[in-house]
C-alpha atoms as a PDB file:
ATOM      1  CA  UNK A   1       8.813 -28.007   3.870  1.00  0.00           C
ATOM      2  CA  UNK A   2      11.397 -27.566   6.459  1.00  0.00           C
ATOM      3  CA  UNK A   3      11.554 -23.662   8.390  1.00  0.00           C
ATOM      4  CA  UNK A   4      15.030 -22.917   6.934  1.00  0.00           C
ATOM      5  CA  UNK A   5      12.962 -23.301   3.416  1.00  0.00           C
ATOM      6  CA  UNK A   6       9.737 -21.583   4.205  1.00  0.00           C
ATOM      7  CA  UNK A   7      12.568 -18.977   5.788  1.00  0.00           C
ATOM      8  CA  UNK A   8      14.157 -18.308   2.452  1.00  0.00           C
ATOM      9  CA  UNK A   9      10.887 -18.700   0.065  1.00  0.00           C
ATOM     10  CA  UNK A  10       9.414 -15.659   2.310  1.00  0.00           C
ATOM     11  CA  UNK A  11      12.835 -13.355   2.324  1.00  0.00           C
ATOM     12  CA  UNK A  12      12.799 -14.553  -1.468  1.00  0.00           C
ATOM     13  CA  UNK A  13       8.911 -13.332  -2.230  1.00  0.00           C
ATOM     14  CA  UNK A  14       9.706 -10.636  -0.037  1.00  0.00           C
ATOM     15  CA  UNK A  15      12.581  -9.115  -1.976  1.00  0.00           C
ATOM     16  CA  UNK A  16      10.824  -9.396  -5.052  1.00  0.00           C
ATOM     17  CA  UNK A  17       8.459  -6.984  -3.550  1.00  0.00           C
ATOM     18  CA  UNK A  18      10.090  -4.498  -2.474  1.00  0.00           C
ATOM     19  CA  UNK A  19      12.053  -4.565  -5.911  1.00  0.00           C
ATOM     20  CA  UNK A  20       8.658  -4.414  -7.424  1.00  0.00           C
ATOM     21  CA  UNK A  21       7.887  -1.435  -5.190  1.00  0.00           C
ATOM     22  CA  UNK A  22      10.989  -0.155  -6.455  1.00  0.00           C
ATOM     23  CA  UNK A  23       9.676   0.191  -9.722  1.00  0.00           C
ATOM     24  CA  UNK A  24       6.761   0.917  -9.442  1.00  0.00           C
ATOM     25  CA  UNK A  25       7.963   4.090  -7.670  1.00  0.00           C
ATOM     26  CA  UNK A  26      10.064   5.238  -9.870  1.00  0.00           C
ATOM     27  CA  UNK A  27       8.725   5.129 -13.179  1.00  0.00           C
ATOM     28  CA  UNK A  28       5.750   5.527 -15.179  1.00  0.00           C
ATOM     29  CA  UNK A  29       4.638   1.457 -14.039  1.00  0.00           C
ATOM     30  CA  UNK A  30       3.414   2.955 -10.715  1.00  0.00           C
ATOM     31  CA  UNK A  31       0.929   4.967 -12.478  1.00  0.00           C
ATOM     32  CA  UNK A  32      -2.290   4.309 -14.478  1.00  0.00           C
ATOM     33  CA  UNK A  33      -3.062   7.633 -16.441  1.00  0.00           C
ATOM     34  CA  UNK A  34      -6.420   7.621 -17.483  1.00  0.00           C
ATOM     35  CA  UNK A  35      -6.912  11.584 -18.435  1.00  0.00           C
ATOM     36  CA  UNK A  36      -7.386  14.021 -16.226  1.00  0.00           C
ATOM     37  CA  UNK A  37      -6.544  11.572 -13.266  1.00  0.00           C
ATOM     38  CA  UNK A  38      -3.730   9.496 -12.420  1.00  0.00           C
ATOM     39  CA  UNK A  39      -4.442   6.411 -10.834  1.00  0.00           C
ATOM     40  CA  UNK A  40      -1.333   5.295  -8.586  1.00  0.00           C
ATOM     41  CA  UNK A  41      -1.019   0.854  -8.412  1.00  0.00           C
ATOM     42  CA  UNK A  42       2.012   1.351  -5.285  1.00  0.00           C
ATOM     43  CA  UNK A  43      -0.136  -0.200  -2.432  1.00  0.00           C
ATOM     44  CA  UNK A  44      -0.756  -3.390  -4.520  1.00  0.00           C
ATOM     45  CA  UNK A  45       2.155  -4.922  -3.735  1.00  0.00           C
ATOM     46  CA  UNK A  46       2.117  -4.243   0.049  1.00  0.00           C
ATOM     47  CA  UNK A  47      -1.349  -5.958  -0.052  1.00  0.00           C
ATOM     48  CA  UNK A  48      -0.425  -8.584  -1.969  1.00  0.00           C
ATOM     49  CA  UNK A  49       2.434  -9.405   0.292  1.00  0.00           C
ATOM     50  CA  UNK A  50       0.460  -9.010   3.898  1.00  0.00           C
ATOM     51  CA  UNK A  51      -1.877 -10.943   2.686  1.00  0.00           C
ATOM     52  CA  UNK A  52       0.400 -13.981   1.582  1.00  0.00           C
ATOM     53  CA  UNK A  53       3.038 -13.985   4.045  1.00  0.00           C
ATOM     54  CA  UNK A  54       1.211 -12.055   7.086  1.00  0.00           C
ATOM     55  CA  UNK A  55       1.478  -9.202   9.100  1.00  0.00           C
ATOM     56  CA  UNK A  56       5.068  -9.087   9.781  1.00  0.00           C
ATOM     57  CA  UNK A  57       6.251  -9.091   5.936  1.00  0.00           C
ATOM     58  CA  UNK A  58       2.887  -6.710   5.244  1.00  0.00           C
ATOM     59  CA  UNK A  59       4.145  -4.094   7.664  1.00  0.00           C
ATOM     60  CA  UNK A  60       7.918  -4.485   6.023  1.00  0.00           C
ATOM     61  CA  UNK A  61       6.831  -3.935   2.564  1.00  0.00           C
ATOM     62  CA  UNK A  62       4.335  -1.175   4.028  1.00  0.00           C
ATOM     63  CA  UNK A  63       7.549   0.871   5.553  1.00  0.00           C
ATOM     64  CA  UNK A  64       9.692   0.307   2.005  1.00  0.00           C
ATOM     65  CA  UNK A  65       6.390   2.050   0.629  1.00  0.00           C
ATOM     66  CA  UNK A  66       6.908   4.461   3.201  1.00  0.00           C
ATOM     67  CA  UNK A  67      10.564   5.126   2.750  1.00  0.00           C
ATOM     68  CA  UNK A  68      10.294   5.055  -1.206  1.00  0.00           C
ATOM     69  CA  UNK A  69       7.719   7.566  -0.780  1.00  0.00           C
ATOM     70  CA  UNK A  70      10.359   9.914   0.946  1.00  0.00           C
ATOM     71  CA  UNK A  71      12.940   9.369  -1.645  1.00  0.00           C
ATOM     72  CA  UNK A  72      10.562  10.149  -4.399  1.00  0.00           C
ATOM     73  CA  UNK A  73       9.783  13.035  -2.982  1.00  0.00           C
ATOM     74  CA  UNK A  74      12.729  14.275  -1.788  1.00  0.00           C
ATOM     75  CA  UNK A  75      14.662  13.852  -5.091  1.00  0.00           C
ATOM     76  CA  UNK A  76      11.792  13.733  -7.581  1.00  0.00           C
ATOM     77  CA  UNK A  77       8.801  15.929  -6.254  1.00  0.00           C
ATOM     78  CA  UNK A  78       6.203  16.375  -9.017  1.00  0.00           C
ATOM     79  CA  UNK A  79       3.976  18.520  -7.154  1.00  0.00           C
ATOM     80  CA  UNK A  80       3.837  20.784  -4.616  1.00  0.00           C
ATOM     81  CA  UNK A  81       2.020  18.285  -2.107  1.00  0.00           C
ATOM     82  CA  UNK A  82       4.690  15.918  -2.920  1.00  0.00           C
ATOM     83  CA  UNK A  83       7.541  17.550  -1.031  1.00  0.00           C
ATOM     84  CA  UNK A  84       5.140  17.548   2.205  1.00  0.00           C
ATOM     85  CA  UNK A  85       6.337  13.910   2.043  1.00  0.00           C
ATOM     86  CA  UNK A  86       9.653  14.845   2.611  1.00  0.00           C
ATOM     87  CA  UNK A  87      11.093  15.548   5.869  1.00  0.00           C
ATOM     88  CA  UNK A  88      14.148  17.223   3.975  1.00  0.00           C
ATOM     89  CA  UNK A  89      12.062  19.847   2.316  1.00  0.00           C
ATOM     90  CA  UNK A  90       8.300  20.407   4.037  1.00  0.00           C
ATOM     91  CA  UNK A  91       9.542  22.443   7.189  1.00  0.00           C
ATOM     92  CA  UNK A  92       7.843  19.400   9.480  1.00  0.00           C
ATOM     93  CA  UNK A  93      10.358  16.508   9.725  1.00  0.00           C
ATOM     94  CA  UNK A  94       8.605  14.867  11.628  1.00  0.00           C
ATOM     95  CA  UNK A  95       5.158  15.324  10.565  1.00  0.00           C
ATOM     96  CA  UNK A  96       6.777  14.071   7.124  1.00  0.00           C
ATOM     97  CA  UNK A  97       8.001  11.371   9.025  1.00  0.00           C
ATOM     98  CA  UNK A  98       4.720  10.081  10.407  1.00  0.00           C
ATOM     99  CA  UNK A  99       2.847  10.435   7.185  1.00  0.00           C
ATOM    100  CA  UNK A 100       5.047   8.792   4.897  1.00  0.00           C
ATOM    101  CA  UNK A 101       5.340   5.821   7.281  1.00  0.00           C
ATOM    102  CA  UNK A 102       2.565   5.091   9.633  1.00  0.00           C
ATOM    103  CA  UNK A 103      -0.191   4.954   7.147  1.00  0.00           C
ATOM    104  CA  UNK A 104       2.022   2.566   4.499  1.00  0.00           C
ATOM    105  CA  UNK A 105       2.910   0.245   7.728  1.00  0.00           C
ATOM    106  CA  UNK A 106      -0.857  -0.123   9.030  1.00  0.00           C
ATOM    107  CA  UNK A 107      -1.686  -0.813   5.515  1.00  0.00           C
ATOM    108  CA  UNK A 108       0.194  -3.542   5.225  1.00  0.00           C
ATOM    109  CA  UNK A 109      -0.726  -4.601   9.259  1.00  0.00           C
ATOM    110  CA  UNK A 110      -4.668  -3.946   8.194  1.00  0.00           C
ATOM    111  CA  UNK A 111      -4.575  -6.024   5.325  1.00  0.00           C
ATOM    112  CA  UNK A 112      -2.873  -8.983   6.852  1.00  0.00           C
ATOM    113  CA  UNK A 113      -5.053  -8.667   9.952  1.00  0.00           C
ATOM    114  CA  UNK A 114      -8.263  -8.505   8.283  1.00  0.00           C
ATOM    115  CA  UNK A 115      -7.329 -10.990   5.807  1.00  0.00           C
ATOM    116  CA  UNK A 116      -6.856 -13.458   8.632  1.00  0.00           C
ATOM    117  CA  UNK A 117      -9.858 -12.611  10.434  1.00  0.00           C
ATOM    118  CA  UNK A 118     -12.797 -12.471   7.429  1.00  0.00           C
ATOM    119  CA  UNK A 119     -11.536 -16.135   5.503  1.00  0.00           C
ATOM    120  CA  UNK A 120     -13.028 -17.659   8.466  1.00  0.00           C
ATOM    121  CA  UNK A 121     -16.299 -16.516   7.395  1.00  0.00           C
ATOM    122  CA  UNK A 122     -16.071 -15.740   4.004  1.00  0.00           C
ATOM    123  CA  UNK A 123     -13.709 -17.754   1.960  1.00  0.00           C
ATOM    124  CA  UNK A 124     -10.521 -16.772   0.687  1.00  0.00           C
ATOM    125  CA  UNK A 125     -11.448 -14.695  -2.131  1.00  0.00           C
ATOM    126  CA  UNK A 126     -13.770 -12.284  -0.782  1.00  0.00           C
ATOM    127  CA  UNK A 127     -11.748 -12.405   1.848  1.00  0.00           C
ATOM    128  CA  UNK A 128      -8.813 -10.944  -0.169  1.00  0.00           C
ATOM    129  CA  UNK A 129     -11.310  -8.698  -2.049  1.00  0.00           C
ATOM    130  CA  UNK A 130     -12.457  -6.850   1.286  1.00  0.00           C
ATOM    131  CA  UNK A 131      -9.889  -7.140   3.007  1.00  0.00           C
ATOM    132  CA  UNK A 132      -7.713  -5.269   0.109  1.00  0.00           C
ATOM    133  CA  UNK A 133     -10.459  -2.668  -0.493  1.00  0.00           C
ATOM    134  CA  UNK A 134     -10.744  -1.906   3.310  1.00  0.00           C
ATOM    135  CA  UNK A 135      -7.284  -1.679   4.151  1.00  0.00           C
ATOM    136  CA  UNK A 136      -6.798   0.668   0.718  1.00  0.00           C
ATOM    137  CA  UNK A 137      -9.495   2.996   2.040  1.00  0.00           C
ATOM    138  CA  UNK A 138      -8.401   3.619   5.178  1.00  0.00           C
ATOM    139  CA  UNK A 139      -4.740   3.810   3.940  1.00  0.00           C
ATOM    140  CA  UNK A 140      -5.890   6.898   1.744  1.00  0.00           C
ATOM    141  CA  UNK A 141      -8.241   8.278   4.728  1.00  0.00           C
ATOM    142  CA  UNK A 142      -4.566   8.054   6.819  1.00  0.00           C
ATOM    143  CA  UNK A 143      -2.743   9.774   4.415  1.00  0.00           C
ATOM    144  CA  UNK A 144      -5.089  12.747   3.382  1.00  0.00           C
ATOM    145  CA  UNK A 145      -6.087  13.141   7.217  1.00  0.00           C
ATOM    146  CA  UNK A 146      -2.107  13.901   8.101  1.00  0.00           C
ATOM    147  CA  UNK A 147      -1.951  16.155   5.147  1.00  0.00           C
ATOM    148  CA  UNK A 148      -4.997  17.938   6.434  1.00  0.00           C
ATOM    149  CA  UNK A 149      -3.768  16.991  10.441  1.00  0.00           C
ATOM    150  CA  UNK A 150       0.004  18.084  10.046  1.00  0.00           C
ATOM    151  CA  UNK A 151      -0.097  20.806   7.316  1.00  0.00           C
ATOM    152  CA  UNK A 152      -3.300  22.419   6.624  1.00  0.00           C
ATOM    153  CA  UNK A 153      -2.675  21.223   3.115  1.00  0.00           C
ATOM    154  CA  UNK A 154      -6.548  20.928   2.419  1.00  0.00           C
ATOM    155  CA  UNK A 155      -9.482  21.349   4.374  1.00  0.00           C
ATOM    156  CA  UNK A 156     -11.281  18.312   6.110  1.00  0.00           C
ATOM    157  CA  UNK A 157     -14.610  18.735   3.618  1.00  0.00           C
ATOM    158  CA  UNK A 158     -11.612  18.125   0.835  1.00  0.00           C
ATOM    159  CA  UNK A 159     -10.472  15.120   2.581  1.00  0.00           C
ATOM    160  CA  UNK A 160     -13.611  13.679   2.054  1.00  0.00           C
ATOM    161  CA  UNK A 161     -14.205  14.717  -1.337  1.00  0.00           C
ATOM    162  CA  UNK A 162     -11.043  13.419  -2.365  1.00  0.00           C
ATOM    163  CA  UNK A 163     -11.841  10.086  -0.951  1.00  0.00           C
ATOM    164  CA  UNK A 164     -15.499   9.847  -2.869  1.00  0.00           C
ATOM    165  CA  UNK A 165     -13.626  10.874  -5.764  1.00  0.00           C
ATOM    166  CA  UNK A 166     -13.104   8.958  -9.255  1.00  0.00           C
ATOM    167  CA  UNK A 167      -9.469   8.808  -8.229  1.00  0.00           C
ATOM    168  CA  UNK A 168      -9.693   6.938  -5.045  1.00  0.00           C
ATOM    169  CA  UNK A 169     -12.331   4.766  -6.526  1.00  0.00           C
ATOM    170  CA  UNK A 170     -10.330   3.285  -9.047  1.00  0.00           C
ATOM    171  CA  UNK A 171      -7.388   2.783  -7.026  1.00  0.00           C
ATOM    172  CA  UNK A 172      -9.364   0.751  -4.415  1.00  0.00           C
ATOM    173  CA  UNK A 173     -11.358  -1.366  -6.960  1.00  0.00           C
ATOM    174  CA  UNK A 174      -8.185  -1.947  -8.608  1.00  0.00           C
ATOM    175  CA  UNK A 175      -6.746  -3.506  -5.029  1.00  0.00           C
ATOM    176  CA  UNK A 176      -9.316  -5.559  -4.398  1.00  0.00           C
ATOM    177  CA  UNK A 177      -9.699  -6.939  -8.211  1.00  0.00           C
ATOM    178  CA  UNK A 178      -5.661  -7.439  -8.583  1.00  0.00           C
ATOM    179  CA  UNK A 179      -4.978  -8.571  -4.916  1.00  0.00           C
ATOM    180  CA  UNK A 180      -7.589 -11.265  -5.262  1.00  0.00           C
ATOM    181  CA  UNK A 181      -6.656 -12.285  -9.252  1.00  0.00           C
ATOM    182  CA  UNK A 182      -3.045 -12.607  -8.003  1.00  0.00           C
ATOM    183  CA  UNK A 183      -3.116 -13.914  -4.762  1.00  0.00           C
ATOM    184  CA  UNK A 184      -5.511 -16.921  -4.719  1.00  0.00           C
ATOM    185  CA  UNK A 185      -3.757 -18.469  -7.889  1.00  0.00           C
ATOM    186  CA  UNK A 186      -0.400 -17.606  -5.828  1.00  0.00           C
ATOM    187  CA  UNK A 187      -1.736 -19.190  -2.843  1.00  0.00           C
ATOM    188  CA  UNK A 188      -2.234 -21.984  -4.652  1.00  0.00           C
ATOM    189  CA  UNK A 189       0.775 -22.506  -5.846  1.00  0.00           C
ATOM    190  CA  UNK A 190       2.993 -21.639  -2.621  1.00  0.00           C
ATOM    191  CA  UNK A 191       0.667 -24.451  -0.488  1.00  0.00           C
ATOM    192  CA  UNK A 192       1.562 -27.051  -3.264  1.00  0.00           C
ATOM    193  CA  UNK A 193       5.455 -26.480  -2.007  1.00  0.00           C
ATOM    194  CA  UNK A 194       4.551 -26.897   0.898  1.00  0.00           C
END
């Protein structure tokens, strides 16, 4: 496969990403209600992508996350913690800023790195597992620590409770299930072409 078409099957696979991201944000898709909890699927495709296509495209997708995150909560807030991710409407631009971003760009960064690293050792599908479940924890220990950092918005013991909760669990055994049942057989099929 020549670089012009590995160029335009990754800006292709990457646009179908973020348009997945897209939709995931703004409707119902993005969200797994399973009463009383709501179980959000939005870092999946950032994984997904990082780990297919590397750090580069991972820390793209990770910054649409970021800046979908801002929209949706500048225009659609459901709840009061939503509109800290808004540098229109928390008080802290930049605080906003940092929280909606960083944490969605190392998680696409993490992913990709660690991916790269552990497949040496472990194979590619516990590879993908960990490296998914990993980079979703610390992606939710980012983003609760700069709401607890930059706001105040819960206290630290919270933090922690939040992460051990049913919640968070679900979400990360949901990345690590779906990132490896759609990547390997993706993988697959992208290394035929090439």
């Amino acid at each position: 496969m020549s670089n012009a078409t590995r160029k335009t099957r990754d800006l292709t696979q990457l646009a179908l990403l973020i348009a997945l991201e897209a939709v995931l944000a703004f409707t119902p898709l993005g969200f797994i209600m399973i009463p009383p909890i709501s179980i959000t699927i939005l870092h999946i495709p950032v994984i997904i992508g990082a780990i297919l296509m590397g750090p580069t495209y991972g820390g793209i997708l990770g910054g649409t996350f970021g800046v979908l995150a801002i929209i949706k909560a500048t225009f659609f807030a459901a709840s009061p913690a939503d509109l800290l991710f808004s540098p229109f409407l928390s008080g802290k631009p930049i605080q906003s800023l940092v929280m909606s971003l960083v944490p969605r760009v190392l998680l696409g960064l993490i992913a990709a790195w660690l991916y790269r690293a552990l497949k040496r050792f472990m194979g590619e599908i516990p590879a993908i597992g960990v490296s998914a479940v990993a980079a979703t924890i610390l992606h939710t220990l980012m983003v609760l620590g700069s709401m607890w950092l930059f706001f105040n918005a819960m206290p630290l013991r919270d933090v922690f409770i939040t992460m051990a909760s049913l919640n968070c669990i679900l979400e990360t055994i949901a990345a690590g299930v779906v990132g490896a049942a759609v990547c390997k057989p993706l993988m697959t099929v992208l290394h035929r072409g090439s």
